[in-house]
PDB file of N, CA and C in Angstrom:
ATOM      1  N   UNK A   1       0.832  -1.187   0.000  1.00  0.00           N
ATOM      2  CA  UNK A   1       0.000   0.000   0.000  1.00  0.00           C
ATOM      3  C   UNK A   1       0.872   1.245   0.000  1.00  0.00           C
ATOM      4  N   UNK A   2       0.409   2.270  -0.784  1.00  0.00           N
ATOM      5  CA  UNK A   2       1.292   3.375  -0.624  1.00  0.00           C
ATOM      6  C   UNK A   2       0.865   4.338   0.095  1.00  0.00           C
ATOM      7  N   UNK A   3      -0.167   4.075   0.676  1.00  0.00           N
ATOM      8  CA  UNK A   3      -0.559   5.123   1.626  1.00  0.00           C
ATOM      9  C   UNK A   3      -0.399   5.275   3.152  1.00  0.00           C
ATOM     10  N   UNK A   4       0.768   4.184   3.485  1.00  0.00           N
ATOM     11  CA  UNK A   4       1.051   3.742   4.624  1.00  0.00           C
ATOM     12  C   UNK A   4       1.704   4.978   5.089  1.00  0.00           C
ATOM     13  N   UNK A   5       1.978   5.193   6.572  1.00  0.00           N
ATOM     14  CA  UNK A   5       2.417   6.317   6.903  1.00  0.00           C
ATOM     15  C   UNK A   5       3.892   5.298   8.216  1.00  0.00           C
ATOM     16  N   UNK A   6       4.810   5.896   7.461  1.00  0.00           N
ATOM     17  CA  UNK A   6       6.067   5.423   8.414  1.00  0.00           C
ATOM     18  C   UNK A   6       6.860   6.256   9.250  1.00  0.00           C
ATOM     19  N   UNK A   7       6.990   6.944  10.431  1.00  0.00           N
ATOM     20  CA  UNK A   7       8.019   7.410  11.255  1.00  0.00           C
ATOM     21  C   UNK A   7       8.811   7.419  10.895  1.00  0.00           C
ATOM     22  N   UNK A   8       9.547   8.670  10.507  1.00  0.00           N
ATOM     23  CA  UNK A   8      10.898   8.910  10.350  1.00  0.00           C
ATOM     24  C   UNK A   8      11.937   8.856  11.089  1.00  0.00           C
ATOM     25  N   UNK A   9      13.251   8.172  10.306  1.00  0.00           N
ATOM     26  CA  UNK A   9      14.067   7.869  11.411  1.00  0.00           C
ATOM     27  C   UNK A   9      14.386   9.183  12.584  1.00  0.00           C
ATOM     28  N   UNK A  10      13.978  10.400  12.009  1.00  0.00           N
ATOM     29  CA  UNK A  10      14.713  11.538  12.832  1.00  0.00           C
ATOM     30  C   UNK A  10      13.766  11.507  13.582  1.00  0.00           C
ATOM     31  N   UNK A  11      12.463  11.665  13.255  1.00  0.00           N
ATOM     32  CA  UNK A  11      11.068  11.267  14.524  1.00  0.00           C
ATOM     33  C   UNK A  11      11.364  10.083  15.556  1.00  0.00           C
ATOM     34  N   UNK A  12      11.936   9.157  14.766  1.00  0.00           N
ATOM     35  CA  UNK A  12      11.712   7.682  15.678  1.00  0.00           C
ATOM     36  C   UNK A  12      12.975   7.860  17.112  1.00  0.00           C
ATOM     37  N   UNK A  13      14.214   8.994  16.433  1.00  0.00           N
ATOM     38  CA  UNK A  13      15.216   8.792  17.309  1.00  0.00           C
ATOM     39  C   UNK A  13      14.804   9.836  19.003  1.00  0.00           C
ATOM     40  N   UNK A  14      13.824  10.875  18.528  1.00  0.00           N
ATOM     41  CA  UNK A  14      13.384  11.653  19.576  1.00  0.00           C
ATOM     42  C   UNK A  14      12.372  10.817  20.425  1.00  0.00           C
ATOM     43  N   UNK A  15      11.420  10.142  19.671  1.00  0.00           N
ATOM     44  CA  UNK A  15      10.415   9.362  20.483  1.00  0.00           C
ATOM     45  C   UNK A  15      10.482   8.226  20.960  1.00  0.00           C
ATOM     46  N   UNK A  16      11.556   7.575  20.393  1.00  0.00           N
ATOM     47  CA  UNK A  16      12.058   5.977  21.564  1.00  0.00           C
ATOM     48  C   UNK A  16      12.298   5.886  22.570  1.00  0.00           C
ATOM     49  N   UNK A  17      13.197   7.038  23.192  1.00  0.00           N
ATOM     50  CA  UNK A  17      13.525   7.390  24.745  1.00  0.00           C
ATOM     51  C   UNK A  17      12.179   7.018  25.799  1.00  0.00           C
ATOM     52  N   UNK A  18      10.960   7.215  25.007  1.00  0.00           N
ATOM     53  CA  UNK A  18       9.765   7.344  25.752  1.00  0.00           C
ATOM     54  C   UNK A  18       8.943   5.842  25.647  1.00  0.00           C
ATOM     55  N   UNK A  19       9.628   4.883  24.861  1.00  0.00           N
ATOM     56  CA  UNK A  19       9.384   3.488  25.220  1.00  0.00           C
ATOM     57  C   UNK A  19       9.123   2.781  26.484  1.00  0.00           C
ATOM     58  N   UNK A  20       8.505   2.049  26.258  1.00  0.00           N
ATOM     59  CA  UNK A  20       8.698   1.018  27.918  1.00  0.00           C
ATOM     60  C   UNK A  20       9.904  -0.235  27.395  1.00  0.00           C
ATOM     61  N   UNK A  21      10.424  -0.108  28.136  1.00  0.00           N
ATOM     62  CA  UNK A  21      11.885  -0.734  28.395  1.00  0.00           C
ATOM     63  C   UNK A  21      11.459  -1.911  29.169  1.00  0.00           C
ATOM     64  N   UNK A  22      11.739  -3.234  28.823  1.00  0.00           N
ATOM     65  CA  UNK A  22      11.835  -4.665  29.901  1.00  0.00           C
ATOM     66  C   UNK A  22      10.135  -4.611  30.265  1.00  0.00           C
ATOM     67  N   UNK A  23       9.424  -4.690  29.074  1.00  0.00           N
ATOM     68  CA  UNK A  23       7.849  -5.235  29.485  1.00  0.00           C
ATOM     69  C   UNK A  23       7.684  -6.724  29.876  1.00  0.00           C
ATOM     70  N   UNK A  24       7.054  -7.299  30.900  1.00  0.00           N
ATOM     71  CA  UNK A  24       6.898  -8.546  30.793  1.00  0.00           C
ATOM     72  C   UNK A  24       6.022  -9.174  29.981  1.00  0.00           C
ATOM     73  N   UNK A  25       6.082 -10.387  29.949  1.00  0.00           N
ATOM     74  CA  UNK A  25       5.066 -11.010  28.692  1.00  0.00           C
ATOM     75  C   UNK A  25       5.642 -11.818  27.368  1.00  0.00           C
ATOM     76  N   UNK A  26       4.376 -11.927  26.606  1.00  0.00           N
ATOM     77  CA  UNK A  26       5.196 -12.182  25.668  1.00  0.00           C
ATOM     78  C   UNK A  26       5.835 -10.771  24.162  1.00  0.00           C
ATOM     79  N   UNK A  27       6.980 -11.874  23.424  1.00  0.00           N
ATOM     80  CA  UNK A  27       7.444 -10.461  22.630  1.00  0.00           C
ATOM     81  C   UNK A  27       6.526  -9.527  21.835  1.00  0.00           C
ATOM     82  N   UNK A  28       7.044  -8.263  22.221  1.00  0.00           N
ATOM     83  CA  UNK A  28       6.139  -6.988  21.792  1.00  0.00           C
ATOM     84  C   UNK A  28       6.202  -7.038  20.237  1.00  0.00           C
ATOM     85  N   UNK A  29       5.197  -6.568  19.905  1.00  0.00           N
ATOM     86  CA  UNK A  29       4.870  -6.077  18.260  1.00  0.00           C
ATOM     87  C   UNK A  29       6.189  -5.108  18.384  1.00  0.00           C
ATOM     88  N   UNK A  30       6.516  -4.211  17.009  1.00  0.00           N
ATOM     89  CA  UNK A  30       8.119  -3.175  17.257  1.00  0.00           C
ATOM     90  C   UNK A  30       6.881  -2.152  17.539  1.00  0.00           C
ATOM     91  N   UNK A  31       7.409  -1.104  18.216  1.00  0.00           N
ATOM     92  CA  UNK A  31       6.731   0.115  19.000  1.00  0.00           C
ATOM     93  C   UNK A  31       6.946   0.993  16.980  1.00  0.00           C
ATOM     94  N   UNK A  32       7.800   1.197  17.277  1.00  0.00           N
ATOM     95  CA  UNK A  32       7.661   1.789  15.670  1.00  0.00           C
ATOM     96  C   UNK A  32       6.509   1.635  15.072  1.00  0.00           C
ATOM     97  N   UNK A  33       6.453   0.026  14.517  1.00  0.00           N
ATOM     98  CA  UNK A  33       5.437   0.086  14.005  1.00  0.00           C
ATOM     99  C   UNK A  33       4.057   0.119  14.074  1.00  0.00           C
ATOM    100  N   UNK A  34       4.311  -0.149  15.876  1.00  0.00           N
ATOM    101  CA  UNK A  34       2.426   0.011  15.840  1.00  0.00           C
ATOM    102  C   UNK A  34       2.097   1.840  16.267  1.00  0.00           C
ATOM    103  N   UNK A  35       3.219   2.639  16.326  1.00  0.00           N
ATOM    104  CA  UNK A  35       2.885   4.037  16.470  1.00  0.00           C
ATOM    105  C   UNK A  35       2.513   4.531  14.964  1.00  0.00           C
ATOM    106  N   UNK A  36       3.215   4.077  14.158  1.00  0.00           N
ATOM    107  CA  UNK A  36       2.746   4.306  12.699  1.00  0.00           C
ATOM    108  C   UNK A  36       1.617   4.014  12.142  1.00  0.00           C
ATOM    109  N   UNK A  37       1.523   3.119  13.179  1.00  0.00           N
ATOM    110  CA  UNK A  37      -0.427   2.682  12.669  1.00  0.00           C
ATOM    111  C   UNK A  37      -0.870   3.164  13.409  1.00  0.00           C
ATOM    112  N   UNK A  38      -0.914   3.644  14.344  1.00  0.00           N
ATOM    113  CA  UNK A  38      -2.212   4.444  15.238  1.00  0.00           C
ATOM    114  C   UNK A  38      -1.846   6.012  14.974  1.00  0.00           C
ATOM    115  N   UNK A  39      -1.059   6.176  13.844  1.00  0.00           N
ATOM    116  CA  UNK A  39      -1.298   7.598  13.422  1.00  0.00           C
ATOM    117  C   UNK A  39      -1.693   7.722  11.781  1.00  0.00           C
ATOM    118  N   UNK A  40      -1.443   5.920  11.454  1.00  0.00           N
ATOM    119  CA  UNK A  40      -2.108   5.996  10.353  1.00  0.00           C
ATOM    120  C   UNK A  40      -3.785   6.226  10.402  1.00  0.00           C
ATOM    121  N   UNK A  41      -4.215   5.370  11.491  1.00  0.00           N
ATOM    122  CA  UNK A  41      -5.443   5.606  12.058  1.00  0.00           C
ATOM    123  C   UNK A  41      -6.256   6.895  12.359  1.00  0.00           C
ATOM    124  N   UNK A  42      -5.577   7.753  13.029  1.00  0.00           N
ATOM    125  CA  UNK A  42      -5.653   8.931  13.265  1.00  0.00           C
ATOM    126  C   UNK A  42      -6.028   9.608  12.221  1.00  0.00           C
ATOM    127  N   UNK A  43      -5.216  10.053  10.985  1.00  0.00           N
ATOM    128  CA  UNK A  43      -4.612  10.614   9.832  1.00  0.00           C
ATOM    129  C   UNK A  43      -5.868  10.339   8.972  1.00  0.00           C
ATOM    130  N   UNK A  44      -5.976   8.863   9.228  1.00  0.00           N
ATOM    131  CA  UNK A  44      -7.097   8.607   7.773  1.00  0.00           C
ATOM    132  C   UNK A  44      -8.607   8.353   8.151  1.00  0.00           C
ATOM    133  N   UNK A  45      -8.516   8.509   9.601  1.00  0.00           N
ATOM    134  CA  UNK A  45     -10.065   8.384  10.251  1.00  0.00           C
ATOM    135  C   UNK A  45     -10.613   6.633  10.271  1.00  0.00           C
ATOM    136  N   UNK A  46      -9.973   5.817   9.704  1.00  0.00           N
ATOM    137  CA  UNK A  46     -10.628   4.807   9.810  1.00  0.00           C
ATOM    138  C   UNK A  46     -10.579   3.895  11.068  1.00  0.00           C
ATOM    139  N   UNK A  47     -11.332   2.813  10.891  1.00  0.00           N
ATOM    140  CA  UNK A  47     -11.674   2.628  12.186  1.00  0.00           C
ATOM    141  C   UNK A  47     -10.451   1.003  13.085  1.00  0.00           C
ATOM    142  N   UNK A  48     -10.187   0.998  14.119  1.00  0.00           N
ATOM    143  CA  UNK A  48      -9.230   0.524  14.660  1.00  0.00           C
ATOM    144  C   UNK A  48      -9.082  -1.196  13.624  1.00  0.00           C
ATOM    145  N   UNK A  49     -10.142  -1.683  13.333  1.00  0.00           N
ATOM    146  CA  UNK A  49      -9.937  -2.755  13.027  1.00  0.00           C
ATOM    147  C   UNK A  49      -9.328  -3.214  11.572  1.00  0.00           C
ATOM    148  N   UNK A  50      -9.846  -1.671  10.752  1.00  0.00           N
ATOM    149  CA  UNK A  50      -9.451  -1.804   9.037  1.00  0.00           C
ATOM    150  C   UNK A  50      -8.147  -1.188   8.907  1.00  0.00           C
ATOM    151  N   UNK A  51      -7.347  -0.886  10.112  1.00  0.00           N
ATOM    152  CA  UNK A  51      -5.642  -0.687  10.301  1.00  0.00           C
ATOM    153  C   UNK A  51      -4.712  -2.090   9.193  1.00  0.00           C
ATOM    154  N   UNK A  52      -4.016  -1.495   7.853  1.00  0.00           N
ATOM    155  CA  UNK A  52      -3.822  -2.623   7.275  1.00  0.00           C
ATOM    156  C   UNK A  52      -2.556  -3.223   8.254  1.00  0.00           C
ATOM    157  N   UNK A  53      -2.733  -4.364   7.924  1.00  0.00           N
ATOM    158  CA  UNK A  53      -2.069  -5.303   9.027  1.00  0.00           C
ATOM    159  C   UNK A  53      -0.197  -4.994   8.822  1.00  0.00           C
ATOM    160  N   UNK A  54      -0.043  -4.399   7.651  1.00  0.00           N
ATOM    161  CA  UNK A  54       1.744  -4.459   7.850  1.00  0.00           C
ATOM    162  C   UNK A  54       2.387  -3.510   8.822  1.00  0.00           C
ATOM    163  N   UNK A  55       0.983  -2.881   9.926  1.00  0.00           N
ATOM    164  CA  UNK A  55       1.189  -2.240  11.315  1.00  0.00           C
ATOM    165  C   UNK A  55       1.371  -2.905  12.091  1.00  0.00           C
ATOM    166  N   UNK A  56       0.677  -4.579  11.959  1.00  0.00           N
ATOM    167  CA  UNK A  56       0.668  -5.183  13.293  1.00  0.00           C
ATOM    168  C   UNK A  56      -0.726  -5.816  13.423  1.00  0.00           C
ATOM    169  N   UNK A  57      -1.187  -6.422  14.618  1.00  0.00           N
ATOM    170  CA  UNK A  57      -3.078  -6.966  15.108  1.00  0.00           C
ATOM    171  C   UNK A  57      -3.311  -5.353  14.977  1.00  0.00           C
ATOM    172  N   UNK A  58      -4.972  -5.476  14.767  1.00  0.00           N
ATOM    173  CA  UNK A  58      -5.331  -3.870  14.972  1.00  0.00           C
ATOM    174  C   UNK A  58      -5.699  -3.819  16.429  1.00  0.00           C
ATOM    175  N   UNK A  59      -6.052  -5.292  17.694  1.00  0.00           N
ATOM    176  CA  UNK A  59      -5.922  -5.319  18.648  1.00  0.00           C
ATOM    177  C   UNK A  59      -4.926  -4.711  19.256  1.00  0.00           C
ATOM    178  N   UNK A  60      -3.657  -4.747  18.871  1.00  0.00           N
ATOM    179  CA  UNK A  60      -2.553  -4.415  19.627  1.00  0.00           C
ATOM    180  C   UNK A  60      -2.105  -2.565  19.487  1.00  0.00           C
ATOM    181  N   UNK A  61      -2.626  -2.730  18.220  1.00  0.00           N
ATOM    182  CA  UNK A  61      -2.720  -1.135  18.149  1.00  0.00           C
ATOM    183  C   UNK A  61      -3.561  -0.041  18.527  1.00  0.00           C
ATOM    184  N   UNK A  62      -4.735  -0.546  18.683  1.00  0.00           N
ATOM    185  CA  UNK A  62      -5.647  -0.580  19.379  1.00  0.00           C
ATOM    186  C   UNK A  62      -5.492  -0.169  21.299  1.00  0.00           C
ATOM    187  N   UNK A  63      -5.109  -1.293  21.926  1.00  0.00           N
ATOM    188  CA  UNK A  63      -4.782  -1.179  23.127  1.00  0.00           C
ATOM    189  C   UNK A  63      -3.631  -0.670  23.427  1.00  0.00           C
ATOM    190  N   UNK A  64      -2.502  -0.312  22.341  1.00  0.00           N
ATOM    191  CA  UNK A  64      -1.187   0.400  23.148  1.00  0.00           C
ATOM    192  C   UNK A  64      -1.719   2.145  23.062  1.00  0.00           C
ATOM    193  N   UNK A  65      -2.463   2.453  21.972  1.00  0.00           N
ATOM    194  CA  UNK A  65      -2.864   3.911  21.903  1.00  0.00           C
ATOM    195  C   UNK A  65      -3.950   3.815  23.461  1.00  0.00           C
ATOM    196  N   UNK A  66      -4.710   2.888  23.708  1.00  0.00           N
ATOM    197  CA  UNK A  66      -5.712   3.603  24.941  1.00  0.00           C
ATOM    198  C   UNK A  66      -4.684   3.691  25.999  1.00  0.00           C
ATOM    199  N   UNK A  67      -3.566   2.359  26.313  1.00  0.00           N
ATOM    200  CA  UNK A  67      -2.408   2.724  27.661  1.00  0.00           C
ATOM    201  C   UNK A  67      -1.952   3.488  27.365  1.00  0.00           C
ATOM    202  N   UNK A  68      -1.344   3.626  26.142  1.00  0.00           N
ATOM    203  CA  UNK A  68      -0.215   5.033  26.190  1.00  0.00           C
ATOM    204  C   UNK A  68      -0.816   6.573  26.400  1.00  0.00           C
ATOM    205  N   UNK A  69      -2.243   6.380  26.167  1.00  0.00           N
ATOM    206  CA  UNK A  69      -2.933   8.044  26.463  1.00  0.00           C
ATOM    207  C   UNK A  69      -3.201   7.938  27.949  1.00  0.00           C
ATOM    208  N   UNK A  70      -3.437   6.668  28.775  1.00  0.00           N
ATOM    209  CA  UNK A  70      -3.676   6.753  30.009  1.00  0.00           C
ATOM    210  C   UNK A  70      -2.057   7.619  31.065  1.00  0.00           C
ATOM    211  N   UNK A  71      -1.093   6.807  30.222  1.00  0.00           N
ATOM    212  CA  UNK A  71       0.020   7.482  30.714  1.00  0.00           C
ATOM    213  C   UNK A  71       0.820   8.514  30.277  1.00  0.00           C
ATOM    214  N   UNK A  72      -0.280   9.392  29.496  1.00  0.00           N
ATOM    215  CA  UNK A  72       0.136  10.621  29.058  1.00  0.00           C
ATOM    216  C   UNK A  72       1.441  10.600  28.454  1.00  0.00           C
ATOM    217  N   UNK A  73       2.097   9.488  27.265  1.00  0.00           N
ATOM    218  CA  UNK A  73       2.852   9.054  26.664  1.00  0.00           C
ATOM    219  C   UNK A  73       2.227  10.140  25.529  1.00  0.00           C
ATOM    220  N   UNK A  74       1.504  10.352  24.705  1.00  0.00           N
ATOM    221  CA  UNK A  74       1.228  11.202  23.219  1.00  0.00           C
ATOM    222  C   UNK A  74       1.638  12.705  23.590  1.00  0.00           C
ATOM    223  N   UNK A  75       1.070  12.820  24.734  1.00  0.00           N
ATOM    224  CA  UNK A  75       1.551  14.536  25.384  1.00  0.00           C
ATOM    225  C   UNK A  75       3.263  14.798  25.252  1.00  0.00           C
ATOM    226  N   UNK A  76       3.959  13.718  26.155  1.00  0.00           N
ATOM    227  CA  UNK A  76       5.220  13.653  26.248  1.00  0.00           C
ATOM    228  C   UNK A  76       6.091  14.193  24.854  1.00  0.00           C
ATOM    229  N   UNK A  77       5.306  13.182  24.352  1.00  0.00           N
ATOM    230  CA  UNK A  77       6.144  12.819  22.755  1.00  0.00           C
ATOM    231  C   UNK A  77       5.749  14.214  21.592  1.00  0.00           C
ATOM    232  N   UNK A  78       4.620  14.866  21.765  1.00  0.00           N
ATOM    233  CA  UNK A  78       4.550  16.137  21.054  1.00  0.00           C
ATOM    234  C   UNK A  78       5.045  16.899  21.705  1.00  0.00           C
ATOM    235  N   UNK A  79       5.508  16.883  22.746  1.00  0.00           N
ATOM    236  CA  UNK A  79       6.423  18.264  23.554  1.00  0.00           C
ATOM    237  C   UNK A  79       7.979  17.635  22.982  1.00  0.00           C
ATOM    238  N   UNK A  80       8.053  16.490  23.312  1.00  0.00           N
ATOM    239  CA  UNK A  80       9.655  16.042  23.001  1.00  0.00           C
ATOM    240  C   UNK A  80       9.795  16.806  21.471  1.00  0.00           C
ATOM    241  N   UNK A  81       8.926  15.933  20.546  1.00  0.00           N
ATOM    242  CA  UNK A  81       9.346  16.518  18.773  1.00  0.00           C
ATOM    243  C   UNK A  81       8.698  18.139  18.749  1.00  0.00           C
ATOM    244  N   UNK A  82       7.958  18.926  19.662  1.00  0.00           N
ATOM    245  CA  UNK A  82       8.440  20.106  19.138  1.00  0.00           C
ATOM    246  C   UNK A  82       9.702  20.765  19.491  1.00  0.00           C
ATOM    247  N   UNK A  83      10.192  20.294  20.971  1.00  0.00           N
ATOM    248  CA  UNK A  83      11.596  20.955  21.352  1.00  0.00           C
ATOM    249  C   UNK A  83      12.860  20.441  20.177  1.00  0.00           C
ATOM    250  N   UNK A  84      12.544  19.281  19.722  1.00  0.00           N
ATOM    251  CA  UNK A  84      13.708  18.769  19.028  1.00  0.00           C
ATOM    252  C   UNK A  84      13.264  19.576  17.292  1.00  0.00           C
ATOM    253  N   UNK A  85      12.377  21.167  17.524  1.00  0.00           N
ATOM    254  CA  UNK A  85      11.880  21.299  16.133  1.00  0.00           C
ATOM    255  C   UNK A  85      11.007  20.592  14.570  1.00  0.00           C
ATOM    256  N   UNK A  86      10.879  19.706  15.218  1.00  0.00           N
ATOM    257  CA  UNK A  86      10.019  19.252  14.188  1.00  0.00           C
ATOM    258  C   UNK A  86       8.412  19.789  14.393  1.00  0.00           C
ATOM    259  N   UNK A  87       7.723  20.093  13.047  1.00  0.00           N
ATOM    260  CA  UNK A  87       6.500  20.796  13.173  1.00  0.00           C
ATOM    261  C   UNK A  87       5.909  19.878  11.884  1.00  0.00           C
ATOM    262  N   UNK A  88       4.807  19.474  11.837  1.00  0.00           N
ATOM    263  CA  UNK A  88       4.056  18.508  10.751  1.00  0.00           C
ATOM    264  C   UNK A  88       2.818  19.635  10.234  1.00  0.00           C
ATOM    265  N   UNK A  89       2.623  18.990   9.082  1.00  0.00           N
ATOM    266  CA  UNK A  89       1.624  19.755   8.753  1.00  0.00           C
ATOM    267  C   UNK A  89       0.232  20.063   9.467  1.00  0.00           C
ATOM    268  N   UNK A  90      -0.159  19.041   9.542  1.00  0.00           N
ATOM    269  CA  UNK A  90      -1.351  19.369  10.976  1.00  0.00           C
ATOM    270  C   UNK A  90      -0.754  18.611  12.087  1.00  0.00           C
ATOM    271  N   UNK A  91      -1.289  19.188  13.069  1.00  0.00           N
ATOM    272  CA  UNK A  91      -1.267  18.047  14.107  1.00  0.00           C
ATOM    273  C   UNK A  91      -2.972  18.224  14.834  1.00  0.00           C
ATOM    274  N   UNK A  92      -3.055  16.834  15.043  1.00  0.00           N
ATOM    275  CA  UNK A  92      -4.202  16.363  15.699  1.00  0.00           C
ATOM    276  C   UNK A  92      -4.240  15.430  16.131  1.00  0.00           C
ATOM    277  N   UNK A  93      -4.761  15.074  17.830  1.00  0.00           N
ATOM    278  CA  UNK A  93      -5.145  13.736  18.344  1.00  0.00           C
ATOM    279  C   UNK A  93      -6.885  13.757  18.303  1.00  0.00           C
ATOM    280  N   UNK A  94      -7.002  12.690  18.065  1.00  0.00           N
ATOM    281  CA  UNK A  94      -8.592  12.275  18.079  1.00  0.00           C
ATOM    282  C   UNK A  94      -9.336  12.910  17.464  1.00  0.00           C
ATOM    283  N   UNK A  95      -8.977  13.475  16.345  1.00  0.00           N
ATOM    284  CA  UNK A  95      -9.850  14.813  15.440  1.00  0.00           C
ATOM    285  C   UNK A  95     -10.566  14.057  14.180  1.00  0.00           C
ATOM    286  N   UNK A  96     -11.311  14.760  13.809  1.00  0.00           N
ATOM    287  CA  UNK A  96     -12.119  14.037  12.139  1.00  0.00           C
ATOM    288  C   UNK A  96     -11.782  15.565  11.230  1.00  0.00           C
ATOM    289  N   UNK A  97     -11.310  14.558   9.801  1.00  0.00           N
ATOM    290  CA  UNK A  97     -10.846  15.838   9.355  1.00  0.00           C
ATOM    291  C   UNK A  97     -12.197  15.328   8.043  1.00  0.00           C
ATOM    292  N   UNK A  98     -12.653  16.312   7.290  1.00  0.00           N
ATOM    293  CA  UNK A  98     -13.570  16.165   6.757  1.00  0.00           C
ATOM    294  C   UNK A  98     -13.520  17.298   5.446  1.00  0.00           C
TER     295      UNK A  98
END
């Protein structure tokens, strides 16, 4: 698909710091890629389950966006990439663009 949306390495190097490090369980989906899908999600409005899969389960993408907003992980990470200057064309969490 070409409409996939991928994190840039210069994005990915500001926002990894803010990983969870030594999760127990079993092995994690890559954080990369399921942040790329829950902003592909975001971006294109569709709904958690029609996330094309070369993100990952749409379960998993799904449930790391509701923990990571519980722990104010999305806040973090737009303060981190604006200090490190990066500015995107829009920014929006949870918005419908129409």
């Amino acid at each position: 698909m070409a409409d996939l949306f991928w994190l840039s390495d210069e994005q990915w190097v500001v926002i990894e710091p803010f990983m969870p490090k030594n999760q127990p369980g079993p092995e994690r989906n890559d954080d990369r890629q399921v942040i790329s899908g829950i902003i592909h999600v975001v971006k294109t409005g569709c709904r958690w389950c029609d996330c094309p899969s070369e993100y990952g389960p749409p379960t998993t993408i799904y449930n790391r966006f509701n923990r990571w907003s519980r722990r104010g992980f999305w806040k973090a990470m737009l303060v981190a990439l604006a200090k490190a200057g990066w500015t995107g064309e829009a920014n929006a969490i949870d918005a419908t663009y129409v």
